[in-house]
C-alpha atoms as a PDB file:
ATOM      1  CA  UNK A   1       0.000   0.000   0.000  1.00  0.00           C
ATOM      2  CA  UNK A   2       1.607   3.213  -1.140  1.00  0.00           C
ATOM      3  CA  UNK A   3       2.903   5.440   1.672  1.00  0.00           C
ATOM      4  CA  UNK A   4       0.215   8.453   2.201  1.00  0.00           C
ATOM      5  CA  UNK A   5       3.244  10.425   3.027  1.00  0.00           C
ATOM      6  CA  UNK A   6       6.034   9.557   0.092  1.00  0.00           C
ATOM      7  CA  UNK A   7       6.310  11.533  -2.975  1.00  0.00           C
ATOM      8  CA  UNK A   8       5.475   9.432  -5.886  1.00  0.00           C
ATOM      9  CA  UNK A   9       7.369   9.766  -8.950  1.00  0.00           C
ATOM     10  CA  UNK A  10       4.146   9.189 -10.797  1.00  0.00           C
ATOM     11  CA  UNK A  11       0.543   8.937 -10.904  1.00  0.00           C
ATOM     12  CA  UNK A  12      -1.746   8.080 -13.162  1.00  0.00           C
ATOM     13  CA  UNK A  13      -5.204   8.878 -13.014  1.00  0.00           C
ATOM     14  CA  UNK A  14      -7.378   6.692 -15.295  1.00  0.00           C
ATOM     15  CA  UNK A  15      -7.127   2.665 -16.201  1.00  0.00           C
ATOM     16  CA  UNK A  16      -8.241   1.828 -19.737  1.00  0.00           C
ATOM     17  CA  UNK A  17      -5.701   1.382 -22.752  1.00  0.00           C
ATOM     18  CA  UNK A  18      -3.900   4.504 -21.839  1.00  0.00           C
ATOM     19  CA  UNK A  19      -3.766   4.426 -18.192  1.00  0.00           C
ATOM     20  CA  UNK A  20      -2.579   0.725 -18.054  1.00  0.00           C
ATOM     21  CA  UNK A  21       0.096   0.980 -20.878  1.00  0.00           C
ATOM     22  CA  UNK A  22       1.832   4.468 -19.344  1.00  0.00           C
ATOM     23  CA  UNK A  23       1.553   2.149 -16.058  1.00  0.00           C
ATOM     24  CA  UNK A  24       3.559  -0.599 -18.358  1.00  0.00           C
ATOM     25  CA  UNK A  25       6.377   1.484 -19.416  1.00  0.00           C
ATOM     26  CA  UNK A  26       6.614   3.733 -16.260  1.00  0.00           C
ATOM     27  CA  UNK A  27       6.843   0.382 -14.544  1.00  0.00           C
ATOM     28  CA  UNK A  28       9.565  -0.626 -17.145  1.00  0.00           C
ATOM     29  CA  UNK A  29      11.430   2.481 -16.538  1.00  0.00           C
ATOM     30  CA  UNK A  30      11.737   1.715 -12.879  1.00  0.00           C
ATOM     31  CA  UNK A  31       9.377   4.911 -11.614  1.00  0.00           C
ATOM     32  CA  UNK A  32       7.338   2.188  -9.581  1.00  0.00           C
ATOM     33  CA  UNK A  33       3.807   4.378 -10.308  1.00  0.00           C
ATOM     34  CA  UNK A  34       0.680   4.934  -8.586  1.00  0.00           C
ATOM     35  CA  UNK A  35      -2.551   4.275 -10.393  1.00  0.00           C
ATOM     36  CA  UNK A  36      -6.027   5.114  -9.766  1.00  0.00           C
ATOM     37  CA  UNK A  37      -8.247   2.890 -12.004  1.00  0.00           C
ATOM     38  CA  UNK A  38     -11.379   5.140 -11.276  1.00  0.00           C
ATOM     39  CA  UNK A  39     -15.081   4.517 -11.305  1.00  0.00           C
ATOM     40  CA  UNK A  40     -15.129   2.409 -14.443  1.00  0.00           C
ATOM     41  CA  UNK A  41     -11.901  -0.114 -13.832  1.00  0.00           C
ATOM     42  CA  UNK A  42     -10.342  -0.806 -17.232  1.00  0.00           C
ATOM     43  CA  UNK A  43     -12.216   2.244 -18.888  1.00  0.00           C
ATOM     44  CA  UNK A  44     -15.178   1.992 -21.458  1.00  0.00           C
ATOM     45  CA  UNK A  45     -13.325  -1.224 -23.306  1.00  0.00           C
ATOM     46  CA  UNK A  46     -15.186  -2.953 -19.860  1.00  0.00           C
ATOM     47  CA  UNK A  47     -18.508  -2.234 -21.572  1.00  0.00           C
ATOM     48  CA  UNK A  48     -17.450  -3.317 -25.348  1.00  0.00           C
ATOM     49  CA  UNK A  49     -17.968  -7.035 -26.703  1.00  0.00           C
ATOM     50  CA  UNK A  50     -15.819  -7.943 -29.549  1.00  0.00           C
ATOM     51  CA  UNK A  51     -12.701  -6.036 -29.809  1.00  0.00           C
ATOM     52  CA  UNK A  52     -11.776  -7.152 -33.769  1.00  0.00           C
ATOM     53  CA  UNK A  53      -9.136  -4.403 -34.557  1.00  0.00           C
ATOM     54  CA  UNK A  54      -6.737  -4.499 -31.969  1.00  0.00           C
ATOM     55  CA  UNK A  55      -3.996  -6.171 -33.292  1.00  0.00           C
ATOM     56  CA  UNK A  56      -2.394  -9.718 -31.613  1.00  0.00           C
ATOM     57  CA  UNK A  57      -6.506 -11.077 -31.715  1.00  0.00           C
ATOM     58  CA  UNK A  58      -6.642 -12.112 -35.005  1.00  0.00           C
ATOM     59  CA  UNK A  59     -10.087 -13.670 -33.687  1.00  0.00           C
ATOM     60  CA  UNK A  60     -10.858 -10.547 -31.743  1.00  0.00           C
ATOM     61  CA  UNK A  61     -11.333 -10.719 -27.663  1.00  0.00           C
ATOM     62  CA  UNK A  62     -13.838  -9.676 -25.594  1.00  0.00           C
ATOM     63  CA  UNK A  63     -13.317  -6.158 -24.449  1.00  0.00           C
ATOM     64  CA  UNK A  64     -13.256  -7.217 -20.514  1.00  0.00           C
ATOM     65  CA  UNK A  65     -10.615  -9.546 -21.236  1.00  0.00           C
ATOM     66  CA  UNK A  66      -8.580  -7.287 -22.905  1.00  0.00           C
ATOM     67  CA  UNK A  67      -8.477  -4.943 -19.728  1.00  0.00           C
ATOM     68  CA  UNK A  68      -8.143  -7.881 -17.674  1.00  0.00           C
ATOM     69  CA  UNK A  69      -4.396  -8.386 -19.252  1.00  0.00           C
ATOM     70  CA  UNK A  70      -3.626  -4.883 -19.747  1.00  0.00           C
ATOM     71  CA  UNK A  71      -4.311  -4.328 -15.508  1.00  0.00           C
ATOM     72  CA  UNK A  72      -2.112  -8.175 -15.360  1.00  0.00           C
ATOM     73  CA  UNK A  73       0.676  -6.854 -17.468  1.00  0.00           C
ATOM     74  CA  UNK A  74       0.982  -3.163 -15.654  1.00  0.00           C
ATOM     75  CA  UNK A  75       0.827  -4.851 -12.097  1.00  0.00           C
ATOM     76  CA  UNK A  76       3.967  -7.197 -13.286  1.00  0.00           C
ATOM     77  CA  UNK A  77       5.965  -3.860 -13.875  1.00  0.00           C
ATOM     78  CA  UNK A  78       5.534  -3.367 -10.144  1.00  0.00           C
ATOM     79  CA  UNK A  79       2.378  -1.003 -10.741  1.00  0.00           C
ATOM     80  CA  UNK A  80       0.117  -0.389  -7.718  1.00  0.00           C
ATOM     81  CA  UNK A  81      -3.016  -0.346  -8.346  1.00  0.00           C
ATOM     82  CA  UNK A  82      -5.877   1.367  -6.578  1.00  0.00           C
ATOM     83  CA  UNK A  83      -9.402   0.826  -7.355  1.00  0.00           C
ATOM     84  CA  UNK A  84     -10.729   3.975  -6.595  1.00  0.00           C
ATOM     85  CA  UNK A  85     -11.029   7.347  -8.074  1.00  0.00           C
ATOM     86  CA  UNK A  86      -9.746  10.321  -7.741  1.00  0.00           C
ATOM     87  CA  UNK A  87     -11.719  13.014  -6.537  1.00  0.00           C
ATOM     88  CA  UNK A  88      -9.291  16.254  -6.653  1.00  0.00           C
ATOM     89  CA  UNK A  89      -6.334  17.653  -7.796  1.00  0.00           C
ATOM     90  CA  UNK A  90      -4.367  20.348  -6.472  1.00  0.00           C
ATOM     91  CA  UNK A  91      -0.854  21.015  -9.520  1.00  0.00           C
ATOM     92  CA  UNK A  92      -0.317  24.632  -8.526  1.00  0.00           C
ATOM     93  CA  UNK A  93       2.212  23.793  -6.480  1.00  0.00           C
ATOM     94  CA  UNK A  94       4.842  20.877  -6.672  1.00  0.00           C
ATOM     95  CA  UNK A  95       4.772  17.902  -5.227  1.00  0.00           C
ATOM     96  CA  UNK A  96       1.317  17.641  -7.152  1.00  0.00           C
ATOM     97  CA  UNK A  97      -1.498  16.384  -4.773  1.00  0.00           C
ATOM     98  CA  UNK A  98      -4.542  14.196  -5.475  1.00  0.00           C
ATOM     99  CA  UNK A  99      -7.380  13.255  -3.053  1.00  0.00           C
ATOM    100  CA  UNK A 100      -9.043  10.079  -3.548  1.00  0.00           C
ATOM    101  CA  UNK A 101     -11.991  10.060  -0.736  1.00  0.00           C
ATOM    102  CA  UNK A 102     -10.425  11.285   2.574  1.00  0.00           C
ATOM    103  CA  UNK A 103      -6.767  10.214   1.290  1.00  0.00           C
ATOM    104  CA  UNK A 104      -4.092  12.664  -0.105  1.00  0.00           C
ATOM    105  CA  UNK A 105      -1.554  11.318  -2.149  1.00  0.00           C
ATOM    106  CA  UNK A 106       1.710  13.317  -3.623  1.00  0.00           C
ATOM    107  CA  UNK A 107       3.478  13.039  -7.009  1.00  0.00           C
ATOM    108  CA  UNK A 108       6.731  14.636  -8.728  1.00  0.00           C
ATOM    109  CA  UNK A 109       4.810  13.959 -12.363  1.00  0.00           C
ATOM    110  CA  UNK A 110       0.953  12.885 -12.983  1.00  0.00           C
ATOM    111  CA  UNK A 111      -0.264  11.465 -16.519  1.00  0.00           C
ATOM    112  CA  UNK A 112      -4.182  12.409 -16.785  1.00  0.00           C
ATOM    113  CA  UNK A 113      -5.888   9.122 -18.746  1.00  0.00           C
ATOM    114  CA  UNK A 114      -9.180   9.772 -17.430  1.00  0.00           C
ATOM    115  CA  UNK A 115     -11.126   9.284 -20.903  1.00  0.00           C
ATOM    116  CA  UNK A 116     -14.709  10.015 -21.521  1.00  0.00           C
ATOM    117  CA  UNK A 117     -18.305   9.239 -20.556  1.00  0.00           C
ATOM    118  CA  UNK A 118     -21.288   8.463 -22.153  1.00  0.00           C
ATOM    119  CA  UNK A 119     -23.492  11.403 -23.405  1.00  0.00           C
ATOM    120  CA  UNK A 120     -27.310  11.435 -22.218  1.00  0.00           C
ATOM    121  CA  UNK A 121     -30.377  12.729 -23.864  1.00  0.00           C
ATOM    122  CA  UNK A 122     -30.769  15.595 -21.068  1.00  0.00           C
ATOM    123  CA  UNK A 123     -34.664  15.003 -20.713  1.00  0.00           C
ATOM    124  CA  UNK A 124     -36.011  14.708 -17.620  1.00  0.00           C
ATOM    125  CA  UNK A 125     -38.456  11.509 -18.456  1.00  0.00           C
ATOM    126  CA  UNK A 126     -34.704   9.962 -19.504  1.00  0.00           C
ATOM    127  CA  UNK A 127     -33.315  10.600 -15.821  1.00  0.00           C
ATOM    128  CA  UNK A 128     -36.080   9.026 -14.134  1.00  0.00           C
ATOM    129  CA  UNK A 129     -36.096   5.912 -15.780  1.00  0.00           C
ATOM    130  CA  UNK A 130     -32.349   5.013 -15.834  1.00  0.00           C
ATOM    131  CA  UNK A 131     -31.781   1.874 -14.678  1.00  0.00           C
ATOM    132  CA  UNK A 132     -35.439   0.958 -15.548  1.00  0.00           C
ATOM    133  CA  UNK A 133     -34.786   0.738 -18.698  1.00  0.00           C
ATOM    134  CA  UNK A 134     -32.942   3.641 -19.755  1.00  0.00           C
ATOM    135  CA  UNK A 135     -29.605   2.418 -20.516  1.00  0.00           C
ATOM    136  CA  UNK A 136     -25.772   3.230 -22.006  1.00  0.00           C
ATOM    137  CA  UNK A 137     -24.468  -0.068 -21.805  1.00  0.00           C
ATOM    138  CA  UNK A 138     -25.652  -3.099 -23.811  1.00  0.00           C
ATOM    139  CA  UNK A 139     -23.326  -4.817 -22.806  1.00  0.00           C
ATOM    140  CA  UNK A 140     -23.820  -4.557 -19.167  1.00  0.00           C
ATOM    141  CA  UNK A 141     -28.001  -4.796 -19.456  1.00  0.00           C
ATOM    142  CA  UNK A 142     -29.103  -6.436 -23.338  1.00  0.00           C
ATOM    143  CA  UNK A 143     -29.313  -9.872 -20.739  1.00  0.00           C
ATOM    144  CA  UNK A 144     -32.776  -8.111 -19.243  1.00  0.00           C
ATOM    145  CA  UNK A 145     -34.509  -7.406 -22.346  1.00  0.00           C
ATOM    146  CA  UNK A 146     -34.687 -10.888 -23.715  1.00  0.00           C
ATOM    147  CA  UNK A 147     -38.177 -10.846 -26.105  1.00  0.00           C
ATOM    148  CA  UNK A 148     -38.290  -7.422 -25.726  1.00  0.00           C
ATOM    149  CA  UNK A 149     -38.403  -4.295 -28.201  1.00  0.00           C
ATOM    150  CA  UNK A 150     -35.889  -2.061 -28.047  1.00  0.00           C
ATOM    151  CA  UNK A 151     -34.768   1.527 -29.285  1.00  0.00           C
ATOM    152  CA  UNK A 152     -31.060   2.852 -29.851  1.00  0.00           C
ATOM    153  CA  UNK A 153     -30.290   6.531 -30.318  1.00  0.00           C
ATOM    154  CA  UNK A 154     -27.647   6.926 -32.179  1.00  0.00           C
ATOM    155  CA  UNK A 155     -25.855   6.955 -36.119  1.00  0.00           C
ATOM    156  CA  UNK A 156     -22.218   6.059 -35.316  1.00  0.00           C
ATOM    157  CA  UNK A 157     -20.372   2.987 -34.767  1.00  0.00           C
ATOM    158  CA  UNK A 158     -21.341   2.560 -31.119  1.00  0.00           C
ATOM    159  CA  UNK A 159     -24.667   2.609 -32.243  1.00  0.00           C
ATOM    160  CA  UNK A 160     -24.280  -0.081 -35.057  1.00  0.00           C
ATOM    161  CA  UNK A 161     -22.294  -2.367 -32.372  1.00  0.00           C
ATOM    162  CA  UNK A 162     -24.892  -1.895 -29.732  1.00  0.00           C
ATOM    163  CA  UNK A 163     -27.685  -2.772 -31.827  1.00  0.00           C
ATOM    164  CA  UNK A 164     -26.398  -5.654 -33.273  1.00  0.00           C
ATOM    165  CA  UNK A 165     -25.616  -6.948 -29.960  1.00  0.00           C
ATOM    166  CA  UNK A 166     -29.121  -6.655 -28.728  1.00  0.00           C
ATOM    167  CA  UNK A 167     -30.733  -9.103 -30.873  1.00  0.00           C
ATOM    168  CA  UNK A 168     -28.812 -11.649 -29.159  1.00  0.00           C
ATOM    169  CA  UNK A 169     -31.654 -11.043 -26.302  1.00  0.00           C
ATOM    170  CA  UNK A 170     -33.958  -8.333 -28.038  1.00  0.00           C
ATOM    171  CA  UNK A 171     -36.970  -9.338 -30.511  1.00  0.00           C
ATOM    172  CA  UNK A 172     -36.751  -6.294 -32.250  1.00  0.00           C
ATOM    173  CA  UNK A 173     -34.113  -3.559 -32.828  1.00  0.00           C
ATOM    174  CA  UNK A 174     -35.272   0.157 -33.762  1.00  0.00           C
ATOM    175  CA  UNK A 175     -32.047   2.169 -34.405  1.00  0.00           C
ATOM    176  CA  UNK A 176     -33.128   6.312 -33.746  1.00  0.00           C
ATOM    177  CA  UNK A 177     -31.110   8.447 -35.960  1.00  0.00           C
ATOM    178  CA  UNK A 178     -31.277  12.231 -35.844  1.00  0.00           C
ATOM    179  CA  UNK A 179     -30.029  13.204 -39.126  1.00  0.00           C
ATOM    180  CA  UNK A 180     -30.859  11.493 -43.076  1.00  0.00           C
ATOM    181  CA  UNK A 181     -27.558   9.036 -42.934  1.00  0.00           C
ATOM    182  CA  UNK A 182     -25.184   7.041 -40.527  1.00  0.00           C
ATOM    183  CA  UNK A 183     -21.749   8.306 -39.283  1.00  0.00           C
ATOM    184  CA  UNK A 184     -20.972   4.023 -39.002  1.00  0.00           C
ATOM    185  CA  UNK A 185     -17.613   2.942 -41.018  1.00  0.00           C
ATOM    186  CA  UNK A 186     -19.048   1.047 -43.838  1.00  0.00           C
ATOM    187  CA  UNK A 187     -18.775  -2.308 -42.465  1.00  0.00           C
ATOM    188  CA  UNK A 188     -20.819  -1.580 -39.276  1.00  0.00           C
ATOM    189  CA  UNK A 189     -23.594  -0.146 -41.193  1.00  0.00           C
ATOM    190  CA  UNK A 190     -23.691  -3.647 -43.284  1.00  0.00           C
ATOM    191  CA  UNK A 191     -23.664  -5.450 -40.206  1.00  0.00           C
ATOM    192  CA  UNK A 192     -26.792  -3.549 -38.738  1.00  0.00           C
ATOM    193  CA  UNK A 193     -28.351  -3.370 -42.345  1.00  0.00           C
ATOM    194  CA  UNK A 194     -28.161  -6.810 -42.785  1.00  0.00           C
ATOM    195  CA  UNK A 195     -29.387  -7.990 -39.452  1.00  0.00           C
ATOM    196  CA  UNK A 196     -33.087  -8.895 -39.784  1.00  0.00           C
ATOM    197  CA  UNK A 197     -34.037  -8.058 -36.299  1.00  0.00           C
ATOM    198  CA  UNK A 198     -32.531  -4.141 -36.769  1.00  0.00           C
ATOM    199  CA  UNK A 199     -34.621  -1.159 -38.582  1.00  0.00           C
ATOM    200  CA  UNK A 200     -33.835   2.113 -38.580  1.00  0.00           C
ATOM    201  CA  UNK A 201     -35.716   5.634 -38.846  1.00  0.00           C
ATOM    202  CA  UNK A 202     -33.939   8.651 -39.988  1.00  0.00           C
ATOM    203  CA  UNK A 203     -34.247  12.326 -38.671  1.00  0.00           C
ATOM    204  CA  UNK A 204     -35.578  11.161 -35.660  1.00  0.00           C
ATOM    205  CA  UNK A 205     -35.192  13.286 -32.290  1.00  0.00           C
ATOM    206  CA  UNK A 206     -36.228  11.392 -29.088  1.00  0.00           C
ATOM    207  CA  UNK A 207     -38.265  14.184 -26.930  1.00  0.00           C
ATOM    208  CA  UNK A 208     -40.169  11.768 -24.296  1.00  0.00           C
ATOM    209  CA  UNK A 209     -39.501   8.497 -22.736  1.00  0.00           C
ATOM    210  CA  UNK A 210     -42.667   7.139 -21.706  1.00  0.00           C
ATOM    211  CA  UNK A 211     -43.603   5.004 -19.130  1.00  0.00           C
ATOM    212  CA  UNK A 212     -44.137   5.366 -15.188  1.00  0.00           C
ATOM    213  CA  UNK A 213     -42.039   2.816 -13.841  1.00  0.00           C
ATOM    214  CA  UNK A 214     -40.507   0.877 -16.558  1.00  0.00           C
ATOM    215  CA  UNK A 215     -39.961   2.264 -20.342  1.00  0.00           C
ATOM    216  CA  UNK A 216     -42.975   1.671 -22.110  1.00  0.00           C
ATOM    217  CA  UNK A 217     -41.651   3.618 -25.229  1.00  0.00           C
ATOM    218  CA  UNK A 218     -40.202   6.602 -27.014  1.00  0.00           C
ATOM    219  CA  UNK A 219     -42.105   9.813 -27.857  1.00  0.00           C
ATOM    220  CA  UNK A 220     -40.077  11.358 -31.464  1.00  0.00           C
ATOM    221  CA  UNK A 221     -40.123  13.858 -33.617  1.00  0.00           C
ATOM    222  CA  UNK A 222     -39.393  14.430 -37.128  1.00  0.00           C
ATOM    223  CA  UNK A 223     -36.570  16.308 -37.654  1.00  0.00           C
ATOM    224  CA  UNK A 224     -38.224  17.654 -40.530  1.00  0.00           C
ATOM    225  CA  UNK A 225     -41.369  18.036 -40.490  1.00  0.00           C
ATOM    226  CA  UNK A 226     -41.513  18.555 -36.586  1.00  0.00           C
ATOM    227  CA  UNK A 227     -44.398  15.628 -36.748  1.00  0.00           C
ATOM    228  CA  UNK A 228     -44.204  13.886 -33.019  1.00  0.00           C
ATOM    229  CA  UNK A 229     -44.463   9.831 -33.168  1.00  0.00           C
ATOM    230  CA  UNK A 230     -44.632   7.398 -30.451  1.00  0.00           C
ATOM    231  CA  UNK A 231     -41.985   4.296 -30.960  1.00  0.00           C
ATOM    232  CA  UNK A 232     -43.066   1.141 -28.781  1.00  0.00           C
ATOM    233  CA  UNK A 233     -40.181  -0.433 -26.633  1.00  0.00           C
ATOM    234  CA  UNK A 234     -39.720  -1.690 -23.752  1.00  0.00           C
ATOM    235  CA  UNK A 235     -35.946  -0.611 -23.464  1.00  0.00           C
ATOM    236  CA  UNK A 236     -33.688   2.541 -24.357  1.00  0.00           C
ATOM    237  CA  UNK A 237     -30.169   2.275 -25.288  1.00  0.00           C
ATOM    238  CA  UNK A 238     -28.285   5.933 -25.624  1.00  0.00           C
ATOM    239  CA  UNK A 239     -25.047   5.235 -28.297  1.00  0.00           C
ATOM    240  CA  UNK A 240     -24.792   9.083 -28.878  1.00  0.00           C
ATOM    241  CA  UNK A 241     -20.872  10.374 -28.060  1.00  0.00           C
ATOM    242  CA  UNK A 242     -19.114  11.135 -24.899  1.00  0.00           C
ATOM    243  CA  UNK A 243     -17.947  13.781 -22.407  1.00  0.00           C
ATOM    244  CA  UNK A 244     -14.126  13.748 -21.756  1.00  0.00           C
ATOM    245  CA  UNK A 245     -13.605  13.134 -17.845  1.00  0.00           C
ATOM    246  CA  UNK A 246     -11.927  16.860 -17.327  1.00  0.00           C
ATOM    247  CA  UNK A 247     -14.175  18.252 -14.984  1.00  0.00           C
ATOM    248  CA  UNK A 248     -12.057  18.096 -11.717  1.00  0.00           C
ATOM    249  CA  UNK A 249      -9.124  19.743 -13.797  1.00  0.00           C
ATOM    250  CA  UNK A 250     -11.144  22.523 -14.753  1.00  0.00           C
ATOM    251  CA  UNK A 251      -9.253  26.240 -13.652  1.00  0.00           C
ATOM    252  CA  UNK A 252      -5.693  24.239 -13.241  1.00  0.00           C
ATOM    253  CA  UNK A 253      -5.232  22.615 -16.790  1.00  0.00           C
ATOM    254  CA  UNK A 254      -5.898  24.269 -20.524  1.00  0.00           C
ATOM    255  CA  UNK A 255      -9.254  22.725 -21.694  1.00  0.00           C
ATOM    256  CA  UNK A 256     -10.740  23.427 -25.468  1.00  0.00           C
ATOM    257  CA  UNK A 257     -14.493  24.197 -25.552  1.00  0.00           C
ATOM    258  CA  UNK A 258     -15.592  20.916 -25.955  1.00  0.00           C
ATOM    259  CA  UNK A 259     -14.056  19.637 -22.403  1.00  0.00           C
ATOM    260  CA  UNK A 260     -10.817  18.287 -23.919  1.00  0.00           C
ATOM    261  CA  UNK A 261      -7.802  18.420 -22.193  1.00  0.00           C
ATOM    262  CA  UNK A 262      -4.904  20.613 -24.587  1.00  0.00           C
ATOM    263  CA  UNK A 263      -1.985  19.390 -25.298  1.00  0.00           C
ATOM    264  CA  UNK A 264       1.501  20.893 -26.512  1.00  0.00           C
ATOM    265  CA  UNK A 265       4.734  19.134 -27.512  1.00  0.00           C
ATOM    266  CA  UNK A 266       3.650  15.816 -27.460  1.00  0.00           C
ATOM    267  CA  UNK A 267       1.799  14.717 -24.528  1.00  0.00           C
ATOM    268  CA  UNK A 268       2.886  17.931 -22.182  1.00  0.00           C
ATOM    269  CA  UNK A 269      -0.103  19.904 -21.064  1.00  0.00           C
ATOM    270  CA  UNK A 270       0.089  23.539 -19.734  1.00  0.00           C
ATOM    271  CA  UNK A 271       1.500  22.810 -16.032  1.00  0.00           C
ATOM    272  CA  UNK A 272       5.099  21.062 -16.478  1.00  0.00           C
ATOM    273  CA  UNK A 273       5.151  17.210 -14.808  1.00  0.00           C
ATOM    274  CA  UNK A 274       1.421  17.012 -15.904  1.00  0.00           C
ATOM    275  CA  UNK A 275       1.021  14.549 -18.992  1.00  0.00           C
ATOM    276  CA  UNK A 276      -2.294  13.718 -20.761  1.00  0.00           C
ATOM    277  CA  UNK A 277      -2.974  10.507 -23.275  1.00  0.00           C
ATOM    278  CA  UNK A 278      -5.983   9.038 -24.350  1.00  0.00           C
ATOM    279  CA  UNK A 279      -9.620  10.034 -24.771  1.00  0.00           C
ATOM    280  CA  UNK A 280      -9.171  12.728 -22.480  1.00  0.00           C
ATOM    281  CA  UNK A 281      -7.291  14.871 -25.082  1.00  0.00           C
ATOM    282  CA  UNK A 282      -8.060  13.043 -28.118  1.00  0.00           C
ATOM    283  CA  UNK A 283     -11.374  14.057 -29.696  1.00  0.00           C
ATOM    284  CA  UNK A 284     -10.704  13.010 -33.043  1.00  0.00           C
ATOM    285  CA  UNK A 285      -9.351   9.134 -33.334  1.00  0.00           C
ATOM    286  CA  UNK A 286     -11.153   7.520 -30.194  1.00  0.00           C
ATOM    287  CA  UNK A 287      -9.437   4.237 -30.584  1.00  0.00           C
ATOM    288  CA  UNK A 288      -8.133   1.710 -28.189  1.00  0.00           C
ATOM    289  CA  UNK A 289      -4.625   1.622 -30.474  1.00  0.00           C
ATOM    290  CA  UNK A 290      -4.083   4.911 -29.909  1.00  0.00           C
ATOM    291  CA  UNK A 291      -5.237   5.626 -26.811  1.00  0.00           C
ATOM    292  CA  UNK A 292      -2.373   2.759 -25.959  1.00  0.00           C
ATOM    293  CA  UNK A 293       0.153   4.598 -28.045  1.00  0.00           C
ATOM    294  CA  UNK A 294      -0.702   7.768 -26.196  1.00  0.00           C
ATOM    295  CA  UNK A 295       0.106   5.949 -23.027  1.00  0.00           C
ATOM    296  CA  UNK A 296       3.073   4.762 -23.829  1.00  0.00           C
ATOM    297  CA  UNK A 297       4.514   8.314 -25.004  1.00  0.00           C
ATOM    298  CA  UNK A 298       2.926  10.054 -21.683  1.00  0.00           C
ATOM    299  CA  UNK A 299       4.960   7.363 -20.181  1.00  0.00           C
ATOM    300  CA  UNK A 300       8.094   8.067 -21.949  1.00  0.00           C
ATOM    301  CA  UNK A 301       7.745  12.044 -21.672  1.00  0.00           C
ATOM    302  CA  UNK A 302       6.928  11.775 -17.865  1.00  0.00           C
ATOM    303  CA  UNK A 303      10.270   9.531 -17.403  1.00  0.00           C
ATOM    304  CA  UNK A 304      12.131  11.782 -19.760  1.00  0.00           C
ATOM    305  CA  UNK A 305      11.016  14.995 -18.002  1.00  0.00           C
ATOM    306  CA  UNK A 306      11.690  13.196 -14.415  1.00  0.00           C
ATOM    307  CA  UNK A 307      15.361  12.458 -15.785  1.00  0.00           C
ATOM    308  CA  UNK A 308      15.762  16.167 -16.562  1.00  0.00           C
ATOM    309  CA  UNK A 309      14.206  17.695 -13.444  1.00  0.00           C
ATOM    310  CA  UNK A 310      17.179  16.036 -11.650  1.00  0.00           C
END
């Protein structure tokens, strides 16, 4: 158990691909670092089934698994690992402090791979009935909805995996797209297109879920013509983007308007000894190869900038 009152070289903040491999190489490099694997232990790849483009699978793995030996494989490099998150930062002053719960924890150099969250509707009706059918996570709740109808918001690749997931359990699928075509790579669209159990409808804006205790369907309206609908389901699935994980950053690191952490010179952000990597910076690729890659050079900049400090 780390020593509340040691400086750690490093911390990292954040366990999916980029957390775990800057854990890897930090460990390799002998800097013996700190990580905090956060609310959601090995990051959104927890929630994903069939990982089929990371490379070393050439049958694909299960995205749980693939965590599973990232978290083996950083703890072997003499990582300790805490499963809990961290709260608050303090990097005006050096050694850098974090507070996870009561606990306050100090650091020479901190690599931020807190990555993003889901994005909800922002309707009230939508609030209430999470967890009663209002959902992010097929992965985690399709198993409930066996025989059931079920709605997806959503146009992009999240929303073409999710969907065809659910008619492992789900009679039908009903994929809710808010503009006239889907942001899907080609060969998730085929996959959704093809599926038997999936239809979709186009310029479709989800206003209302209904139902008092349990979803009992979707009120929508045309993006068009503004003409209101009701969609029968007994489940909701939101695929529609993500929020980085900035927000206890915020006044203390640079952050673009869309929540994204900034980055300069590689992985450096604005306060020197704090590193970034992953989906917390990186609006643009969102991919579990990169967000690895990105942990491996905040890794390699934090040791490198470490060396120098000396």
């Amino acid at each position: 158990m780390a020593d509340l009152g040691a400086v750690q070289k490093l911390i990292i903040i954040g366990s999916g691909p980029a957390g775990y491999t800057a854990a890897i190489y930090a460990g390799r490099a002998l800097l013996k670092p700190l990580l905090f694997s956060g609310q959601e232990p090995g990051g959104q790849l927890t929630t994903t089934t069939d990982v089929e483009n990371y490379p070393g699978f050439p049958g694909g793995i299960q995205g749980p698994e693939l965590m599973a030996k990232f978290r083996a494989q950083a703890a072997r490099f003499e990582t300790e690992i805490i499963d809990a998150a961290v709260e608050r930062v303090d990097f005006t002053a050096k050694p850098f402090k974090v507070w996870s719960g009561e606990k306050e924890f100090y650091a020479e150099s901190v690599v931020v791979a807190t990555g993003s969250s889901s994005l909800w509707l922002g309707i009230p009706s939508e609030q209430k009935l999470r967890g009663k059918g209002v959902s992010s996570c097929a992965t985690c709740d399709g198993f409930f909805f066996k025989g059931k109808d079920i709605a997806v918001v959503g146009g992009g690749d999240s929303a073409m995996e999710e969907a065809t997931f659910l008619t492992k359990f789900a009679n039908s699928v009903t994929v809710l797209v808010r503009k006239d075509i889907l942001r899907a790579s080609k060969i998730m669209q085929e996959r959704a297109q093809n599926n038997p159990k999936i239809k979709f409808i186009f310029n479709s804006e989800v206003v209302e879920v209904l139902g008092e205790n349990n979803v009992a369907g979707v009120r929508v309206k045309n993006t068009q013509s503004g003409q209101l609908s009701i969609v029968n389901c007994q489940g909701l699935f939101l695929a529609i983007g993500h929020k980085p994980n900035t927000d206890i950053f915020a006044g203390q690191l640079a952050i673009d308007p869309k929540g994204y952490l900034v980055i300069n010179n590689h992985t450096h952000t604005n306060i020197e000894g704090i590193f970034a990597a992953g989906d917390v910076h990186d609006f643009h690729y969102r991919q579990a190869i990169t967000a690895a890659g990105a942990g491996c050079k905040a890794a390699m900049d934090a040791a490198k900038w470490l060396e120098n400090k000396i």
